[in-house]
N, C-alpha and C. Protein backbone atom coordinates (compact mmCIF):
# COMPACT_ATOMS: atom_id res chain seq x y z
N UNK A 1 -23.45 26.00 -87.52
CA UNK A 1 -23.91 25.17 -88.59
C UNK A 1 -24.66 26.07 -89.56
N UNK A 2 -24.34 25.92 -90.74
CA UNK A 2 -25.31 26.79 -91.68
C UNK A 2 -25.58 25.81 -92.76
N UNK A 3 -26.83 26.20 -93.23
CA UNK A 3 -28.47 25.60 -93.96
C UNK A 3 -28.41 26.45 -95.56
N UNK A 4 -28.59 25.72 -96.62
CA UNK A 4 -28.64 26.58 -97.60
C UNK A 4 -29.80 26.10 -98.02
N UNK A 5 -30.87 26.58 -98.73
CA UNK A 5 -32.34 26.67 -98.82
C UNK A 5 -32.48 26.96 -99.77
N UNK A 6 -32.69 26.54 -101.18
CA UNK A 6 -32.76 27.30 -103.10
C UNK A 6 -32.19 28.52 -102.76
N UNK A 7 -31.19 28.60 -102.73
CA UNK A 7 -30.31 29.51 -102.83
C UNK A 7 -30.22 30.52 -101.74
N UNK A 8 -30.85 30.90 -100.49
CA UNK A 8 -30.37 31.31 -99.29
C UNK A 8 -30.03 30.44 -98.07
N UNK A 9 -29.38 31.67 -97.64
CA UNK A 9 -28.54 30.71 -96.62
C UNK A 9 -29.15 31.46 -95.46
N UNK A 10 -29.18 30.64 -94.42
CA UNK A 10 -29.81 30.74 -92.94
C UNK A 10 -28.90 29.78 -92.09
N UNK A 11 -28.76 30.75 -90.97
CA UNK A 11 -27.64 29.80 -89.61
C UNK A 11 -28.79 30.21 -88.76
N UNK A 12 -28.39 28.75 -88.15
CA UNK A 12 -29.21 28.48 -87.13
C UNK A 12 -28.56 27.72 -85.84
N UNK A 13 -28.75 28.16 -84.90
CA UNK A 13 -27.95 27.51 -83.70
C UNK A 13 -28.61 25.60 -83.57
N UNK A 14 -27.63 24.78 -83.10
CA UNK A 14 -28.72 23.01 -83.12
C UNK A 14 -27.16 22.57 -81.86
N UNK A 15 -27.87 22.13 -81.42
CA UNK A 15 -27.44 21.62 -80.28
C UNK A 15 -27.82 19.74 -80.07
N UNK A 16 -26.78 19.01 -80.55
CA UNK A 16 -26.50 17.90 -81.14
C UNK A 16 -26.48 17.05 -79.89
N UNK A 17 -27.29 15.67 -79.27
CA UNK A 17 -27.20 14.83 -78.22
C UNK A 17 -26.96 13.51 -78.66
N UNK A 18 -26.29 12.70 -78.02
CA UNK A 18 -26.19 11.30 -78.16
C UNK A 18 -27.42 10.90 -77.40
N UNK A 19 -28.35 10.32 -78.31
CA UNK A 19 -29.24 9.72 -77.83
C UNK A 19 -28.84 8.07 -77.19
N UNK A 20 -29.72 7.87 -75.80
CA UNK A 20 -29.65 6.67 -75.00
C UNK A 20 -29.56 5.30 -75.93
N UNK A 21 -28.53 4.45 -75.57
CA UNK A 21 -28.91 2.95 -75.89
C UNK A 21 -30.12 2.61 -75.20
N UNK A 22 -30.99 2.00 -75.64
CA UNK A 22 -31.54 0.88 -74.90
C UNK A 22 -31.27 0.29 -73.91
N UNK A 23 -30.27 -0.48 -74.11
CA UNK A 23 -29.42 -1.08 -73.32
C UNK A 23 -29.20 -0.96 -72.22
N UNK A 24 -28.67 0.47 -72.25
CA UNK A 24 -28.30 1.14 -71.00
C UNK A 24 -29.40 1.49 -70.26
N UNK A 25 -30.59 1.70 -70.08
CA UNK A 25 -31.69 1.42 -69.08
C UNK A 25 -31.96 0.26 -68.74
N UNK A 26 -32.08 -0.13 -67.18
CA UNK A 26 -32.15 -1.53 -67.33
C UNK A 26 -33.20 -1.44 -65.88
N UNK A 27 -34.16 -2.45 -65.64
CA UNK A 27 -35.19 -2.63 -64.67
C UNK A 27 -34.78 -3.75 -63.96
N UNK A 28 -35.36 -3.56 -62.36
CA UNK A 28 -34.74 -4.83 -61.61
C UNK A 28 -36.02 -4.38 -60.59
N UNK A 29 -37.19 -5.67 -59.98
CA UNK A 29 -36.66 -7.09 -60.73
C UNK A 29 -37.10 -7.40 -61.88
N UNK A 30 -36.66 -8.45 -62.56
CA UNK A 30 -36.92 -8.49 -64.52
C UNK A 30 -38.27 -8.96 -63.99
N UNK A 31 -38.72 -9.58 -63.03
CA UNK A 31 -40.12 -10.26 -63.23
C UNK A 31 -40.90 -10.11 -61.46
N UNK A 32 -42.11 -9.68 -61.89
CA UNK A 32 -43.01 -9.28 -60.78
C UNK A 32 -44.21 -10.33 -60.19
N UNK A 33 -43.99 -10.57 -58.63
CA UNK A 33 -44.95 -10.92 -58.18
C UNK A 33 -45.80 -10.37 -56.99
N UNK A 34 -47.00 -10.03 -57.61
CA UNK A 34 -48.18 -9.57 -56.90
C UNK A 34 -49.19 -10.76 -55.91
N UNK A 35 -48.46 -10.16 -54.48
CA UNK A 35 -49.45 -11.23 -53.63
C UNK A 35 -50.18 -10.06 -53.05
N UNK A 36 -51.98 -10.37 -53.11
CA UNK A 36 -53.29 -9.71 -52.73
C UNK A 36 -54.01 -10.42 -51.76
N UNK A 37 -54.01 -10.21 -50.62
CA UNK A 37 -55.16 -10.07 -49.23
C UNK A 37 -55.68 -10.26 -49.66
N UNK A 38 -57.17 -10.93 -49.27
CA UNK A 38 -58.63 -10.80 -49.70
C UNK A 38 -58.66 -9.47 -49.14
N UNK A 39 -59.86 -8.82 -50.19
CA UNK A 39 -59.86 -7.43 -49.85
C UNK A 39 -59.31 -6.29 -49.87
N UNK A 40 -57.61 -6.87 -50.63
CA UNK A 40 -57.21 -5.82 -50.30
C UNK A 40 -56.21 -5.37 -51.36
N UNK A 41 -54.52 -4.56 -51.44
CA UNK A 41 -54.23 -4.66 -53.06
C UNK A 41 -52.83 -5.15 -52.87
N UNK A 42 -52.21 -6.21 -53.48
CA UNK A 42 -50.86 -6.10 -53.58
C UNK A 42 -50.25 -5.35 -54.83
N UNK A 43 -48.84 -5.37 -53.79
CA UNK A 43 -47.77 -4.24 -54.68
C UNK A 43 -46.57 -4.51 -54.88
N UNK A 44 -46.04 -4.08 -56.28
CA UNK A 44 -44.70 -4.71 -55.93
C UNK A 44 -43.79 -2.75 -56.52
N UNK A 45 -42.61 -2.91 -56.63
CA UNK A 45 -41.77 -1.68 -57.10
C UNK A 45 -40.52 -2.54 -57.85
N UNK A 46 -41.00 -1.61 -58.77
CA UNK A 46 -39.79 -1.91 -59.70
C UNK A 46 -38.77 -0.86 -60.29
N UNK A 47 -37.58 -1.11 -60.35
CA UNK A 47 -36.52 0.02 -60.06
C UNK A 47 -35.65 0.42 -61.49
N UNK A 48 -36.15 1.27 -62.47
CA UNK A 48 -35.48 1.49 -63.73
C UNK A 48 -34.16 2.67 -63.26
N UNK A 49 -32.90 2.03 -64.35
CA UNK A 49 -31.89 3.10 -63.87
C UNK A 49 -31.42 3.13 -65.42
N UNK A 50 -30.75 4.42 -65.66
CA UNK A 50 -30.25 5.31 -66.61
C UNK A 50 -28.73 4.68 -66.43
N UNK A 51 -28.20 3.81 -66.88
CA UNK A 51 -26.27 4.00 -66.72
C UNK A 51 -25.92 4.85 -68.24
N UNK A 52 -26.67 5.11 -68.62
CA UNK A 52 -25.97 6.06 -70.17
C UNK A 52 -26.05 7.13 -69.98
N UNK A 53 -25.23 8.23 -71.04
CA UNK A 53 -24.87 9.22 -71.29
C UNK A 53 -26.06 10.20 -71.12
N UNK A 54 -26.66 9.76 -71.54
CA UNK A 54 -28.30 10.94 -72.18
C UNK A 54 -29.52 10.64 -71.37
N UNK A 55 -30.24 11.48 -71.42
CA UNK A 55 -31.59 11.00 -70.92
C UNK A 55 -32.24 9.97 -71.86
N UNK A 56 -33.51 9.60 -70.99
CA UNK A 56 -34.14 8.85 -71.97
C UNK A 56 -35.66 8.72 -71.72
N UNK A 57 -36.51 8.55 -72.05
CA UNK A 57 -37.71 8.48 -72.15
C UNK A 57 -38.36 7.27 -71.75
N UNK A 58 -39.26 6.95 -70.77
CA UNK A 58 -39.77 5.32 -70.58
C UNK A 58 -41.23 5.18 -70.47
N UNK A 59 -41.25 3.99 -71.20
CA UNK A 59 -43.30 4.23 -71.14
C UNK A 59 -43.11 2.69 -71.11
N UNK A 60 -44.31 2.39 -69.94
CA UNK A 60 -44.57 1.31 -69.55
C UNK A 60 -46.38 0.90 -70.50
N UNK A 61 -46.57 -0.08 -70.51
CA UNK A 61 -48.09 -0.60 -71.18
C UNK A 61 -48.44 -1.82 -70.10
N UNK A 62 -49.62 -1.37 -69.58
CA UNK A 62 -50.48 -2.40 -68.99
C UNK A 62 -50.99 -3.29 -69.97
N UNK A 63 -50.81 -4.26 -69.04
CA UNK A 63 -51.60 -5.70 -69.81
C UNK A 63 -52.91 -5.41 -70.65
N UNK A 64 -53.79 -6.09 -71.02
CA UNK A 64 -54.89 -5.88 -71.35
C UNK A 64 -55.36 -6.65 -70.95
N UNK A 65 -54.42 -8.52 -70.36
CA UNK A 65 -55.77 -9.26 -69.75
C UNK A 65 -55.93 -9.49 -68.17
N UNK A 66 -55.41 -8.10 -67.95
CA UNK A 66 -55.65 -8.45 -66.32
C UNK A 66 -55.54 -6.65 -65.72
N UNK A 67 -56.27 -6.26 -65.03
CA UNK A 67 -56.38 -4.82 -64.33
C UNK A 67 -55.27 -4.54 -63.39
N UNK A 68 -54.34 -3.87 -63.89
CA UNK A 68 -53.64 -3.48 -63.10
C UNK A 68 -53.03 -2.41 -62.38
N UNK A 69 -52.84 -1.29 -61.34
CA UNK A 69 -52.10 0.05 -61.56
C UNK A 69 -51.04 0.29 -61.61
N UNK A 70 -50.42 1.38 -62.62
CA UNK A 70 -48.79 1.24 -62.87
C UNK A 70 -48.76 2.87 -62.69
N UNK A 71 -47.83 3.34 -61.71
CA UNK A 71 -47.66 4.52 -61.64
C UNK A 71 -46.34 5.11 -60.83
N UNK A 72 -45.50 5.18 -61.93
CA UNK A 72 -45.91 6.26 -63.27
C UNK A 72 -46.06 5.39 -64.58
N UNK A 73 -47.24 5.95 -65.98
CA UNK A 73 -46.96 4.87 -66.38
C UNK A 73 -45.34 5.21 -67.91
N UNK A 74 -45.03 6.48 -67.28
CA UNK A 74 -44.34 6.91 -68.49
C UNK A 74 -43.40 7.99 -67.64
N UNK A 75 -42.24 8.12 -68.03
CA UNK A 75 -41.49 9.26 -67.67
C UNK A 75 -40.07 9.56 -67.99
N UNK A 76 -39.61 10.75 -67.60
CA UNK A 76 -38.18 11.02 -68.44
C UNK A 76 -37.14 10.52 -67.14
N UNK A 77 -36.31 9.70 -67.32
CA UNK A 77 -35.06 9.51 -66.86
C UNK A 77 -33.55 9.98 -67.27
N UNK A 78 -33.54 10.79 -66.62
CA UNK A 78 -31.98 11.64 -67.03
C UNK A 78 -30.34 10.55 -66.88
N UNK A 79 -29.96 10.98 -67.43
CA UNK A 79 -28.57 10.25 -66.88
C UNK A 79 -28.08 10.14 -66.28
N UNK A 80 -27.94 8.69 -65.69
CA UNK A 80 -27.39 8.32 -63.88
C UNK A 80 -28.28 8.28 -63.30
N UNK A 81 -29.63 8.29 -63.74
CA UNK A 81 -30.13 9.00 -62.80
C UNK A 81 -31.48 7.24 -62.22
N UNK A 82 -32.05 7.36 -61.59
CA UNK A 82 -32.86 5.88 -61.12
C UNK A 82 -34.35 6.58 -61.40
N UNK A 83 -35.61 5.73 -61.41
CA UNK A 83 -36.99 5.88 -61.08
C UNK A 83 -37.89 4.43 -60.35
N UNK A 84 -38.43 4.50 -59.13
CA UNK A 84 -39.22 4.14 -58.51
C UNK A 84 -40.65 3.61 -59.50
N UNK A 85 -41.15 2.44 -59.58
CA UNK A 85 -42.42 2.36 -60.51
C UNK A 85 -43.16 1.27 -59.36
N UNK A 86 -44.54 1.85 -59.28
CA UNK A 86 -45.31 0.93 -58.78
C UNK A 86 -46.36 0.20 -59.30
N UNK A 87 -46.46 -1.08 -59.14
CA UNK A 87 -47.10 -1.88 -59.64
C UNK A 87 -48.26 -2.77 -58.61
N UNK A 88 -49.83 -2.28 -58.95
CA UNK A 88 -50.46 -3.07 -58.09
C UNK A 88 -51.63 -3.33 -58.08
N UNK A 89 -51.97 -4.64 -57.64
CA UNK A 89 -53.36 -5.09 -58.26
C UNK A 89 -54.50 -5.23 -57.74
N UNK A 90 -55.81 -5.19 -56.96
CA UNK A 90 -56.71 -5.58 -56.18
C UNK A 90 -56.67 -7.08 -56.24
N UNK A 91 -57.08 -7.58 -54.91
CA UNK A 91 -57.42 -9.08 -55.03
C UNK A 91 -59.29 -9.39 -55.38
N UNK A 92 -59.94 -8.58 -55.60
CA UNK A 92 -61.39 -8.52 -55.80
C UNK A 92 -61.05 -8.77 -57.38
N UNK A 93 -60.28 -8.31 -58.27
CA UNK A 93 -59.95 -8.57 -59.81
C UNK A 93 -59.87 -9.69 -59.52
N UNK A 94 -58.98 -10.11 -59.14
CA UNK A 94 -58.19 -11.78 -59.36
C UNK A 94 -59.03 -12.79 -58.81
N UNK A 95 -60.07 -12.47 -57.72
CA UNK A 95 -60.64 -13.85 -56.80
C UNK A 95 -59.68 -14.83 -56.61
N UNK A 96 -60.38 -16.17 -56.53
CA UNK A 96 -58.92 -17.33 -56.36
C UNK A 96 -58.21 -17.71 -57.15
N UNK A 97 -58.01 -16.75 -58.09
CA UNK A 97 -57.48 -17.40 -59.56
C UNK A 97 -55.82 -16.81 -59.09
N UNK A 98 -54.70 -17.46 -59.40
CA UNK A 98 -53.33 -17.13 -59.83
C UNK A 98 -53.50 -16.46 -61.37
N UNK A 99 -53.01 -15.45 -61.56
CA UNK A 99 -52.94 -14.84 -63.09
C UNK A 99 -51.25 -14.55 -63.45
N UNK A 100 -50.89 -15.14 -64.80
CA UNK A 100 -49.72 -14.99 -65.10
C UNK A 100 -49.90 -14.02 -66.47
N UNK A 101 -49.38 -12.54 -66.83
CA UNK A 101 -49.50 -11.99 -67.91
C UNK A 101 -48.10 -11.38 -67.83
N UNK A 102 -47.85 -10.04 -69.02
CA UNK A 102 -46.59 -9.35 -68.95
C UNK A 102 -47.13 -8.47 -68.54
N UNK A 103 -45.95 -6.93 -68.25
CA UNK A 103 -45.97 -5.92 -68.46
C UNK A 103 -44.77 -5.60 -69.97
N UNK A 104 -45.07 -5.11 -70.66
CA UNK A 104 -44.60 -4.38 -71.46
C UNK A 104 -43.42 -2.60 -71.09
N UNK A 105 -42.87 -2.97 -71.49
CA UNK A 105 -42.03 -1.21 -71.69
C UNK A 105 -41.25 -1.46 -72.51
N UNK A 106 -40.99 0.29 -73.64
CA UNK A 106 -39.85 0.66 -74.15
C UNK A 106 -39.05 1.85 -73.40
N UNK A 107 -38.12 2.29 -74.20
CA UNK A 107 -37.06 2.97 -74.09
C UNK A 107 -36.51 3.85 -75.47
N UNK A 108 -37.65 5.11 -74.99
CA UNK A 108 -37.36 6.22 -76.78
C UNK A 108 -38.06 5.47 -77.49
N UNK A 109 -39.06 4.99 -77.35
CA UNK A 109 -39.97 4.04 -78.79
C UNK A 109 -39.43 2.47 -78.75
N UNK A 110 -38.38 2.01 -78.76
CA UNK A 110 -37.90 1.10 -78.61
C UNK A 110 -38.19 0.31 -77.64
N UNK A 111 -38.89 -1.50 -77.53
CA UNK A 111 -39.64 -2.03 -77.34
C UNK A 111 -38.20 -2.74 -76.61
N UNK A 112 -38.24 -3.46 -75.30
CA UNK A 112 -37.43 -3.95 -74.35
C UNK A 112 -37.99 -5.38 -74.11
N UNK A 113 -37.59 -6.39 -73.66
CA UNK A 113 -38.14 -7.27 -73.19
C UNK A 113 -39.34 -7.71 -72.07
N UNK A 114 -40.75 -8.08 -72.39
CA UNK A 114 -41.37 -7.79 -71.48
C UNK A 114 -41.19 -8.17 -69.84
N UNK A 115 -41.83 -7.79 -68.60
CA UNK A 115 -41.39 -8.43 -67.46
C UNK A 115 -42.77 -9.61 -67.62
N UNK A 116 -42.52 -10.70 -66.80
CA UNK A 116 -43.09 -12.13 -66.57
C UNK A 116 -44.16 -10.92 -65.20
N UNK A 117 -45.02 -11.17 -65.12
CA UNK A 117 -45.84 -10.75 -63.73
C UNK A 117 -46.81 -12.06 -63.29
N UNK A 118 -46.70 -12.38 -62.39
CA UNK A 118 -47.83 -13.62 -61.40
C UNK A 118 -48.53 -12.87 -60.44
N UNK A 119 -49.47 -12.91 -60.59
CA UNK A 119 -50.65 -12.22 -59.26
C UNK A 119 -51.34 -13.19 -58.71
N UNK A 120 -51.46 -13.32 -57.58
CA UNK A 120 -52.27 -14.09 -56.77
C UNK A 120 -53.02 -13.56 -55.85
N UNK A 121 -54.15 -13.91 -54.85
CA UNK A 121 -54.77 -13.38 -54.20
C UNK A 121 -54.86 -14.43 -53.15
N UNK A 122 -54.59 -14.23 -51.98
CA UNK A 122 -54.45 -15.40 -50.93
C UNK A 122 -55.44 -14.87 -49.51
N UNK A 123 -56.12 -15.52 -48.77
CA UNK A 123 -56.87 -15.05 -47.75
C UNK A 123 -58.26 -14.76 -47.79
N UNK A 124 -59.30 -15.55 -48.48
CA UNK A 124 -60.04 -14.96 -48.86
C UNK A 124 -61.23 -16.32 -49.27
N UNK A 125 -62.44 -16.18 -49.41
CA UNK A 125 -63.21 -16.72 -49.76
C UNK A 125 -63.48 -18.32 -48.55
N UNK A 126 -64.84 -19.23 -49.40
CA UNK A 126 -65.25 -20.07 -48.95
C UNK A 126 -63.83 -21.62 -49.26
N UNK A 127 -63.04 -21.42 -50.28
CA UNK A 127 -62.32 -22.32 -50.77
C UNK A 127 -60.88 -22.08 -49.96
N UNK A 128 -60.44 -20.98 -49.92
CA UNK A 128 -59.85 -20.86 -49.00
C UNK A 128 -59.32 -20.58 -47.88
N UNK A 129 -60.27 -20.32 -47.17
CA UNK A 129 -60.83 -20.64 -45.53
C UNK A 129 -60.61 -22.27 -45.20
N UNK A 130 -61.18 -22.82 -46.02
CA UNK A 130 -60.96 -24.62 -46.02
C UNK A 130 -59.99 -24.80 -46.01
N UNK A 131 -59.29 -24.96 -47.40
CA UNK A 131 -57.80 -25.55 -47.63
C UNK A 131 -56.75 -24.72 -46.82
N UNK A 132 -57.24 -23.45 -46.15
CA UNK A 132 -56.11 -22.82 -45.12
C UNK A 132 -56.09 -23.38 -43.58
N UNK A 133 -57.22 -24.23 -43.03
CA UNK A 133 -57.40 -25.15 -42.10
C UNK A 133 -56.84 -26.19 -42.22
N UNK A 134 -56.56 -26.72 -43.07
CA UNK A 134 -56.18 -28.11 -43.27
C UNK A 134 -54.71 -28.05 -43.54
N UNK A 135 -54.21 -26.87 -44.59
CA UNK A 135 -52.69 -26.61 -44.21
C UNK A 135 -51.92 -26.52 -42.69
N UNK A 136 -52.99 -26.21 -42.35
CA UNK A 136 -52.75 -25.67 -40.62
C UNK A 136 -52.88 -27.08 -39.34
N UNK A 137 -53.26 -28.31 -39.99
CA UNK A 137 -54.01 -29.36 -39.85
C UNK A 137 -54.87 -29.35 -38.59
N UNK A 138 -55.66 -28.56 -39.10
CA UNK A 138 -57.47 -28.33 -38.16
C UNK A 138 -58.49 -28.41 -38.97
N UNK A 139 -57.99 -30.24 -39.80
CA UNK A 139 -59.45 -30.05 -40.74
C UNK A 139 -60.38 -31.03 -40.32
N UNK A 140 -60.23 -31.17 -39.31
CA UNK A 140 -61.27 -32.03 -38.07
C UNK A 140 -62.51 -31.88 -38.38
């Protein structure tokens, strides 16, 4: 390939890639649920794969209204190729509350559909110690 510049010319070697669809990265499962021990952390894994030509680039974004760990939260996926992502929350964040937020990711800058995430925290406290007796029917 050669470059002409106000009147000189310069070659330069460029080595030309089909950059990734979107598309073609795809995550499974589309939507995450986090069940947490009292005390302790649930986890879930979520499985991004490359079916396109090229590598591609992936960056995940934590929520902002709920604490969560995502690791990795960003990384290069080659072509064909799969990545492992873990996702997981303390149940000391959540107490007895169910929390429904997203996770966010793109693909090369490009913004994907977010995943649905539900966290819950089960085993734990004065409220449910009770209502886990009575499910059990020992609320004598």
């Amino acid at each position: 390939m050669v470059f002409t510049f106000n009147n000189n010319t310069e070659q330069t070697q460029v080595r030309l890639e089909r950059a990734v669809a979107a598309s073609e990265v795809s995550v499974s499962p589309e939507q995450i649920r986090l069940l947490a021990r009292a005390g302790k952390w649930g986890s879930a894994e979520l499985h991004f794969r490359n079916r396109g030509a090229a590598p591609a680039q992936v960056a995940l974004q934590r929520p902002t209204d709920l604490t969560l760990s995502v690791q990795p939260e960003s990384f290069d996926l080659p072509a064909g190729a799969q990545q492992a992502v873990s996702v997981m929350v303390d149940a000391n964040v959540l107490g007895e509350q169910r929390r429904e937020t997203e996770l966010h990711w793109s693909v090369d800058g490009n913004a994907r559909p977010p995943l649905p995430i539900v966290a819950e925290a089960r085993g734990g406290g004065l409220l449910a110690g009770i209502t886990g007796r009575f499910r059990r029917g020992k609320g004598e």
